[in-house]
PDB file of N, CA and C in Angstrom:
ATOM      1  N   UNK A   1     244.427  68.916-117.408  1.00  0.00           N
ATOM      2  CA  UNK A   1     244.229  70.227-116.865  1.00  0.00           C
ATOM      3  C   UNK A   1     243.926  70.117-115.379  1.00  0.00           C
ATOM      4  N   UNK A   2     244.808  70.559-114.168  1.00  0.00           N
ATOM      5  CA  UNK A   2     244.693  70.988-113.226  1.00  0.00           C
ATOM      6  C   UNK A   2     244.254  72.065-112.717  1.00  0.00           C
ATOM      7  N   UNK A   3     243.136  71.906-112.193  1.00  0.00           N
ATOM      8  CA  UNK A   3     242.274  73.321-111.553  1.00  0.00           C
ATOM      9  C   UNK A   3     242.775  73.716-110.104  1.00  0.00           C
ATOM     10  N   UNK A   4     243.053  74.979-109.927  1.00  0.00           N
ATOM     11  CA  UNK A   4     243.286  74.737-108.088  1.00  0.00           C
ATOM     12  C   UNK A   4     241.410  75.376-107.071  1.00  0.00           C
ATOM     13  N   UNK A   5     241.764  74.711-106.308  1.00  0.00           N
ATOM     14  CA  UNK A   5     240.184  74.410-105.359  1.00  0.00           C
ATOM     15  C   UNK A   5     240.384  75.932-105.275  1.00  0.00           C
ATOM     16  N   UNK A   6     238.873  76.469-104.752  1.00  0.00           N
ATOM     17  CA  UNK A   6     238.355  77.951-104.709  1.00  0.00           C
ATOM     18  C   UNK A   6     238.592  77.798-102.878  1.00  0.00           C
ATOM     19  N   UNK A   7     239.243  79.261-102.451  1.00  0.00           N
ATOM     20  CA  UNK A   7     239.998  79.207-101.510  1.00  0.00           C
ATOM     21  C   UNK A   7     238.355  78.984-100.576  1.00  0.00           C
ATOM     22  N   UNK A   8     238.461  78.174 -99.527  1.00  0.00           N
ATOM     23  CA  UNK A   8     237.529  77.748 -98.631  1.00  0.00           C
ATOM     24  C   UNK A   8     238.074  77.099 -97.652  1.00  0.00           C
ATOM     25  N   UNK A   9     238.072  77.935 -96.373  1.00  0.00           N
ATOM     26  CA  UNK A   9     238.857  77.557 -95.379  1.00  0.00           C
ATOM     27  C   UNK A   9     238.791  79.012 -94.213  1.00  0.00           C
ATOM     28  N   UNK A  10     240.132  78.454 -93.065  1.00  0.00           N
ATOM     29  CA  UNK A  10     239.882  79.227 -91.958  1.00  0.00           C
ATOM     30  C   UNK A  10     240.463  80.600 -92.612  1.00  0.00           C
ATOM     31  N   UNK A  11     241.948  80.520 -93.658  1.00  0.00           N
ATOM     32  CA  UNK A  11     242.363  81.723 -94.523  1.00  0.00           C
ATOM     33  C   UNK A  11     241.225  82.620 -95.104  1.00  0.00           C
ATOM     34  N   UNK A  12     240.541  82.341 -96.066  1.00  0.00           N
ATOM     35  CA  UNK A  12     239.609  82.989 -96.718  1.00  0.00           C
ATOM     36  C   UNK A  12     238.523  83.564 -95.830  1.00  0.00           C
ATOM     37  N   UNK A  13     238.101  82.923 -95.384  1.00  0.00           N
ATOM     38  CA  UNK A  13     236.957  83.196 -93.999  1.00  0.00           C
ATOM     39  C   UNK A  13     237.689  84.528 -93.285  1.00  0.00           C
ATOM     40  N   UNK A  14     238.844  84.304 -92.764  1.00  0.00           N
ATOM     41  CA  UNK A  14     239.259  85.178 -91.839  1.00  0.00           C
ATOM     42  C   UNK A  14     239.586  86.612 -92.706  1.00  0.00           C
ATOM     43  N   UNK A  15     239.908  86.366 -94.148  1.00  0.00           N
ATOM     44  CA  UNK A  15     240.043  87.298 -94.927  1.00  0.00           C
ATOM     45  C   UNK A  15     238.866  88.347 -94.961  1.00  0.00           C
ATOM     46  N   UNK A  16     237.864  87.225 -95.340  1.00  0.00           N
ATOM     47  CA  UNK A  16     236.290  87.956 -95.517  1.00  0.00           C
ATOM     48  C   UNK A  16     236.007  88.913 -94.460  1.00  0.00           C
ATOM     49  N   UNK A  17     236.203  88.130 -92.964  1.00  0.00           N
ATOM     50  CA  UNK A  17     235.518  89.022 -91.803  1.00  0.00           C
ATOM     51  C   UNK A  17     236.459  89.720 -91.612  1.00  0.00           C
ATOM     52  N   UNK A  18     237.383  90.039 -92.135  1.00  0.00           N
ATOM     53  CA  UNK A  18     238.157  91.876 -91.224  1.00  0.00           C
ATOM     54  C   UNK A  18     238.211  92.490 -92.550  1.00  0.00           C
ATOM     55  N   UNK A  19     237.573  92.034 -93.730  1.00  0.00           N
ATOM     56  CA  UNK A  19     236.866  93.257 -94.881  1.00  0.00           C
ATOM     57  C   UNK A  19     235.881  93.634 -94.122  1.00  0.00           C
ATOM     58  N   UNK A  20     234.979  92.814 -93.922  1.00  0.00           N
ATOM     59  CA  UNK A  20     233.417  93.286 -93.682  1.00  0.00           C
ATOM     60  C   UNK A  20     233.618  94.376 -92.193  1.00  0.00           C
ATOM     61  N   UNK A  21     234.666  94.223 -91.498  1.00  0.00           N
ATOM     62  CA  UNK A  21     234.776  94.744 -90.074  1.00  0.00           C
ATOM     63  C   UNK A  21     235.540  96.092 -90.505  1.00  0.00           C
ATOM     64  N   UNK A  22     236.499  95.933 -91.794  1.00  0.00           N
ATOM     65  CA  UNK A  22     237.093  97.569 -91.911  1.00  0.00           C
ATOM     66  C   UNK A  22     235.821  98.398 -92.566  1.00  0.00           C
ATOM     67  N   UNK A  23     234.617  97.443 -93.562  1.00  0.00           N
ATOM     68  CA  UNK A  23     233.934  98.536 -93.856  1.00  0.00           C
ATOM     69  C   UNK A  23     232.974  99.037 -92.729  1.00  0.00           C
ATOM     70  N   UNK A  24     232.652  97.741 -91.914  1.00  0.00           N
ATOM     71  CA  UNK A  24     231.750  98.370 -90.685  1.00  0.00           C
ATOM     72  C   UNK A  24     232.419  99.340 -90.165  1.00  0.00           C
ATOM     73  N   UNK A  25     233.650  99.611 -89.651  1.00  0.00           N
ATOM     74  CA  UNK A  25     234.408 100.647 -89.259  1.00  0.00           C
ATOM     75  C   UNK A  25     234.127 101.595 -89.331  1.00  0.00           C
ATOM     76  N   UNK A  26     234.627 101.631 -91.069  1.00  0.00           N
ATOM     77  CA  UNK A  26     234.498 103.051 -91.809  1.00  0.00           C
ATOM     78  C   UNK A  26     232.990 103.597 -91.957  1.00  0.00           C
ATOM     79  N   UNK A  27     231.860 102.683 -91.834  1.00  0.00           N
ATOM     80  CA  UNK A  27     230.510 103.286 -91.806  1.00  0.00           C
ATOM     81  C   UNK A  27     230.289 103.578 -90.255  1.00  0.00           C
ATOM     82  N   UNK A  28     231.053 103.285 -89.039  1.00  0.00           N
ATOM     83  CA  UNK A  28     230.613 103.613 -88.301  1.00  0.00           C
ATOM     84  C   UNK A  28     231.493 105.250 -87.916  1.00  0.00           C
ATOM     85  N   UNK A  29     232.322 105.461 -88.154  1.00  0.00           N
ATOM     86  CA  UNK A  29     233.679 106.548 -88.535  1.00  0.00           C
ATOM     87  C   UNK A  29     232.617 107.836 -88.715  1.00  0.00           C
ATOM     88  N   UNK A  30     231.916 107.624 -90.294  1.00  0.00           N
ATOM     89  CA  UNK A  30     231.599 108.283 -91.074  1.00  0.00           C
ATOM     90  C   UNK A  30     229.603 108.923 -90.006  1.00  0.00           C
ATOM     91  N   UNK A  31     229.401 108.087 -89.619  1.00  0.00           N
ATOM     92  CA  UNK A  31     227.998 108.649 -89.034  1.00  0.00           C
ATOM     93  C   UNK A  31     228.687 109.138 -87.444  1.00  0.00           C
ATOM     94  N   UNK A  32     229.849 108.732 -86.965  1.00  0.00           N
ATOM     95  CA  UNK A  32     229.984 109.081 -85.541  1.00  0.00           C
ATOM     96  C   UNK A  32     231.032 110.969 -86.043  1.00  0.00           C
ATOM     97  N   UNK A  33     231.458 110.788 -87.239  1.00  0.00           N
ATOM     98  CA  UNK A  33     232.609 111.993 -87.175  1.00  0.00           C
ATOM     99  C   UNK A  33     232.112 113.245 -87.006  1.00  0.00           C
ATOM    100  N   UNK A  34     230.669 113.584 -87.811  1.00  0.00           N
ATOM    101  CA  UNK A  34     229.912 114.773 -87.292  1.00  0.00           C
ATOM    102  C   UNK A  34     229.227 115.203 -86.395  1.00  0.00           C
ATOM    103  N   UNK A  35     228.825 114.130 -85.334  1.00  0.00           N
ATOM    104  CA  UNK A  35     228.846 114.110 -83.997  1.00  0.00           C
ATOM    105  C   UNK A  35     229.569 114.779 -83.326  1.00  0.00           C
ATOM    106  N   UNK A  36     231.175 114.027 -83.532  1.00  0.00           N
ATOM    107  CA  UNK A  36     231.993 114.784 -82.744  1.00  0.00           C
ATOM    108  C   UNK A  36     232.327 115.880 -83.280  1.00  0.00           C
ATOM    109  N   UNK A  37     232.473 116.211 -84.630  1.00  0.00           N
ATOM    110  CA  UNK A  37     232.767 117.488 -84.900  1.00  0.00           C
ATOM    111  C   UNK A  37     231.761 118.754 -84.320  1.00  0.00           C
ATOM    112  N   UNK A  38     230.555 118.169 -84.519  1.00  0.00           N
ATOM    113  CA  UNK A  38     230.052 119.338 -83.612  1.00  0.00           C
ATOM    114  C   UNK A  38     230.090 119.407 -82.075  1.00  0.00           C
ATOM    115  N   UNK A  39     230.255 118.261 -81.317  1.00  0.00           N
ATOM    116  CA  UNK A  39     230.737 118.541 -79.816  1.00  0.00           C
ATOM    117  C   UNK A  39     232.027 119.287 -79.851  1.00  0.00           C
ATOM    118  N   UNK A  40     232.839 119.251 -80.717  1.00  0.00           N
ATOM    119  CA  UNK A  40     234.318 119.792 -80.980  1.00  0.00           C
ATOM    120  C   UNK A  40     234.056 120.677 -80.812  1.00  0.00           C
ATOM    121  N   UNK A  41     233.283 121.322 -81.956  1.00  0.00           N
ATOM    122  CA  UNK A  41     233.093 122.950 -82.093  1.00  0.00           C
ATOM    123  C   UNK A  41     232.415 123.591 -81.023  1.00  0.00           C
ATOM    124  N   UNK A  42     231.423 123.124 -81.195  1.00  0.00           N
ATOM    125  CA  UNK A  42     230.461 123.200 -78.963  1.00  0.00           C
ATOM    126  C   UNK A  42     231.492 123.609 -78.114  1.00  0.00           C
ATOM    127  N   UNK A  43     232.710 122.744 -78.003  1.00  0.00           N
ATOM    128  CA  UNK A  43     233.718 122.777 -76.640  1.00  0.00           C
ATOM    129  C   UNK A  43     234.170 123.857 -77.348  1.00  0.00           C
ATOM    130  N   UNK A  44     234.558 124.785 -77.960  1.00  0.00           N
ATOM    131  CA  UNK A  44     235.783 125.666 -78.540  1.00  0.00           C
ATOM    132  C   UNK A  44     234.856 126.817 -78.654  1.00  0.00           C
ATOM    133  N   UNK A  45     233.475 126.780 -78.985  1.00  0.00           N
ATOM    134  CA  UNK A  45     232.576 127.959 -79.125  1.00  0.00           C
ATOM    135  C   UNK A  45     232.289 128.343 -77.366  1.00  0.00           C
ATOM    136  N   UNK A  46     232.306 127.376 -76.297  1.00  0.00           N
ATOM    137  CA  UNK A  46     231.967 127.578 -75.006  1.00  0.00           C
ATOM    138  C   UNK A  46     232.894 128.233 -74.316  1.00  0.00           C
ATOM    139  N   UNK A  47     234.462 127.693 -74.793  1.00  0.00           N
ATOM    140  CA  UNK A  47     235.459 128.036 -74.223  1.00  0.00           C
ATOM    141  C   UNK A  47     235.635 129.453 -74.494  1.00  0.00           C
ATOM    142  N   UNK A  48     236.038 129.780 -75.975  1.00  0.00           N
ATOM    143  CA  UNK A  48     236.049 131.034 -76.217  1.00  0.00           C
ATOM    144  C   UNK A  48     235.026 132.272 -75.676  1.00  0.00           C
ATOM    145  N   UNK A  49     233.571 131.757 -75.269  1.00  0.00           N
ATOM    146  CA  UNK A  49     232.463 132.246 -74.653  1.00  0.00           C
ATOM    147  C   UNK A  49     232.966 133.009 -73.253  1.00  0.00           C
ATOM    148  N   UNK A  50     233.045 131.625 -72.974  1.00  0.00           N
ATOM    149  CA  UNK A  50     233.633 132.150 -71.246  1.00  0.00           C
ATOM    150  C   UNK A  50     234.983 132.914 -71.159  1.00  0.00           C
ATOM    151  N   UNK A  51     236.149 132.646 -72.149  1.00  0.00           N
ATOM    152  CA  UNK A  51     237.443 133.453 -71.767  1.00  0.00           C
ATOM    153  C   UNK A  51     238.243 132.728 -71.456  1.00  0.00           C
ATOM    154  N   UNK A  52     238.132 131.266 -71.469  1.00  0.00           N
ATOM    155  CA  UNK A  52     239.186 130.169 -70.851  1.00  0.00           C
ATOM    156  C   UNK A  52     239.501 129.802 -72.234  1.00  0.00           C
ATOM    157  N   UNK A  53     239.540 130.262 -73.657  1.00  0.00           N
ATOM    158  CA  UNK A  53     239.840 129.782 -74.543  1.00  0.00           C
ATOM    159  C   UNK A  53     241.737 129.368 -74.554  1.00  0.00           C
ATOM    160  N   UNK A  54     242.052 128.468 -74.682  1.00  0.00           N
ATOM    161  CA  UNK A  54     243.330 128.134 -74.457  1.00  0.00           C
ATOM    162  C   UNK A  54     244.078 127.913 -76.116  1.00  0.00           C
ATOM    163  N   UNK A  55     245.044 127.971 -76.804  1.00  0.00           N
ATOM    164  CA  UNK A  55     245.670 127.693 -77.559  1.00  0.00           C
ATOM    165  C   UNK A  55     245.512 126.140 -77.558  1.00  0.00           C
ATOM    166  N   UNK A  56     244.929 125.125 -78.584  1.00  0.00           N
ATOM    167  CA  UNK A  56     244.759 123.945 -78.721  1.00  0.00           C
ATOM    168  C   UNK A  56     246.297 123.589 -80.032  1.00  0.00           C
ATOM    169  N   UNK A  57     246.448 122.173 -79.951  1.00  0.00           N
ATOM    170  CA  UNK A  57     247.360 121.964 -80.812  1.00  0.00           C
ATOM    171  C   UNK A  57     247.107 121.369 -81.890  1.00  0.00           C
ATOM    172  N   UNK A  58     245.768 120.477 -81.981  1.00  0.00           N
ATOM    173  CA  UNK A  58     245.096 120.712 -83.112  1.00  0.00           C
ATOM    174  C   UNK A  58     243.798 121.288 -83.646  1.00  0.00           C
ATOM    175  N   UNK A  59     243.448 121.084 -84.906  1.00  0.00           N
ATOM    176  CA  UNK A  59     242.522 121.795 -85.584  1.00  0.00           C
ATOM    177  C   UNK A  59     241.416 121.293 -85.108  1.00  0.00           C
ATOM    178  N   UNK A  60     240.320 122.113 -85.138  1.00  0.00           N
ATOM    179  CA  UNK A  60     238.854 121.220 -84.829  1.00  0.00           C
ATOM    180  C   UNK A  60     238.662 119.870 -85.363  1.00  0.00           C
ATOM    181  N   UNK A  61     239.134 120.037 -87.096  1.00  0.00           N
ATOM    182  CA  UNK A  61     238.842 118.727 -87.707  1.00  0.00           C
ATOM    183  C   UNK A  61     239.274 117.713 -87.213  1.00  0.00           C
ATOM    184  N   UNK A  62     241.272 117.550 -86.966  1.00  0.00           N
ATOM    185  CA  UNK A  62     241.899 116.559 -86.507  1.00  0.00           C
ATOM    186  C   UNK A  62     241.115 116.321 -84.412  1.00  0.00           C
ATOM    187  N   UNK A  63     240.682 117.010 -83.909  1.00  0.00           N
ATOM    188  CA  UNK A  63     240.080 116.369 -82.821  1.00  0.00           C
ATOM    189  C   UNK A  63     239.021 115.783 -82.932  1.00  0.00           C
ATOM    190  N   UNK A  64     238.447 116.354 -83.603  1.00  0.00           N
ATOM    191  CA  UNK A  64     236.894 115.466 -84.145  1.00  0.00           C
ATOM    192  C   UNK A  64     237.285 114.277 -84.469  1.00  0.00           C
ATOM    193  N   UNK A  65     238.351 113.928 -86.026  1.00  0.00           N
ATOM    194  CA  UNK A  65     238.646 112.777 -86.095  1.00  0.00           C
ATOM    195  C   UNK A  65     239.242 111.695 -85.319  1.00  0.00           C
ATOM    196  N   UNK A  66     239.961 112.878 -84.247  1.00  0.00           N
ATOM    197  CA  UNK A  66     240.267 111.306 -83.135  1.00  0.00           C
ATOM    198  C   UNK A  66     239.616 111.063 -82.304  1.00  0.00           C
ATOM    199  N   UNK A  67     238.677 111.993 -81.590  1.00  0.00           N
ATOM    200  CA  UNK A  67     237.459 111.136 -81.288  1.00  0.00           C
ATOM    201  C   UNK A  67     236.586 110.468 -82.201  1.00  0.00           C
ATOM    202  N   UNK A  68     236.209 110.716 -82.790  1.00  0.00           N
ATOM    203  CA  UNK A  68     235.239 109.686 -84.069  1.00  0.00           C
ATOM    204  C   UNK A  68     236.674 107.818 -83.892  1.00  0.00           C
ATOM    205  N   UNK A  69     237.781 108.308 -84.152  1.00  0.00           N
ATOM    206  CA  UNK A  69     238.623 106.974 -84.427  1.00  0.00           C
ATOM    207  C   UNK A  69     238.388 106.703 -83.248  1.00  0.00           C
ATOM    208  N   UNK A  70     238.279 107.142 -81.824  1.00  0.00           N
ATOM    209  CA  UNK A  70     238.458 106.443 -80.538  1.00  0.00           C
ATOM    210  C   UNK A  70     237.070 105.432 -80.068  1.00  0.00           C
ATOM    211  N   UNK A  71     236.283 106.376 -80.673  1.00  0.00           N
ATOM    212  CA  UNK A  71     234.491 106.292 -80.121  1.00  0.00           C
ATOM    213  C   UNK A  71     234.481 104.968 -80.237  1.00  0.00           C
ATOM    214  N   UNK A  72     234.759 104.619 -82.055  1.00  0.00           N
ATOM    215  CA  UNK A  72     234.689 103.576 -83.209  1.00  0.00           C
ATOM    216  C   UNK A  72     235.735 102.558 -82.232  1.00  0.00           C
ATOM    217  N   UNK A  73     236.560 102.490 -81.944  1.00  0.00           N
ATOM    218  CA  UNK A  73     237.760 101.514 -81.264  1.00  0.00           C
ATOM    219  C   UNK A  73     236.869 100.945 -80.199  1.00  0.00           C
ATOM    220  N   UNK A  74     236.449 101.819 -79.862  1.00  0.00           N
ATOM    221  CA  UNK A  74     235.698 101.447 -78.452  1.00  0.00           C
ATOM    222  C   UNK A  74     234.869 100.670 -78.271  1.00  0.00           C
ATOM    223  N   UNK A  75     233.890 100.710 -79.327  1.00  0.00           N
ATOM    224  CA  UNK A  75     232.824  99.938 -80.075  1.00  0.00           C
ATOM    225  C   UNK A  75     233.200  98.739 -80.363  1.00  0.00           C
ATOM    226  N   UNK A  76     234.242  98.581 -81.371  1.00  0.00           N
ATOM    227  CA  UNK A  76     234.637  97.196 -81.645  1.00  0.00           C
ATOM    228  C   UNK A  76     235.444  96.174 -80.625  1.00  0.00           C
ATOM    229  N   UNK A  77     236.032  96.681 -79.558  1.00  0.00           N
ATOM    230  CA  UNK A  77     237.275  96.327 -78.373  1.00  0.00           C
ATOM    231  C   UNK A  77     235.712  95.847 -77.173  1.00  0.00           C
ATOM    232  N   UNK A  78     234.716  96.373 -77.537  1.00  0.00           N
ATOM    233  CA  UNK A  78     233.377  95.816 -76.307  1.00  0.00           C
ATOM    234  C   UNK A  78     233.018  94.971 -76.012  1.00  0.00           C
TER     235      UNK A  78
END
């Protein structure tokens, strides 16, 4: 009976750390997205305030989420 060795090496290792880095991601995603969603809404409640409200092309949500994805990029690229 031939056993094969338990993967241990630069493969497995490198596997491990960009799991642990997509979940850091996603926990950092998830505490930064309502942040921006409310600066989102802030900028769109101010605008409309003053009268400079402009036709945007996306939804509050989808800007929130790409700042939250950019914030997060930014963080990890430091």
């Amino acid at each position: 009976m031939h056993q094969k060795p338990a993967v241990t090496g630069a493969a497995g290792s490198v596997h491990l750390d960009r799991s642990a880095e997509r979940i850091e991601m996603r926990q950092l995603f998830l505490i930064s997205y309502p942040l921006c969603l409310m600066a989102a809404l802030a900028r769109r409640a101010t605008a409309l305030a003053s009268g400079k409200a402009a036709p945007s092309d996306q939804s509050v949500f989808a800007e929130a989420r790409a700042s939250a994805y950019a914030a997060v990029g930014y963080a990890f690229h430091a």
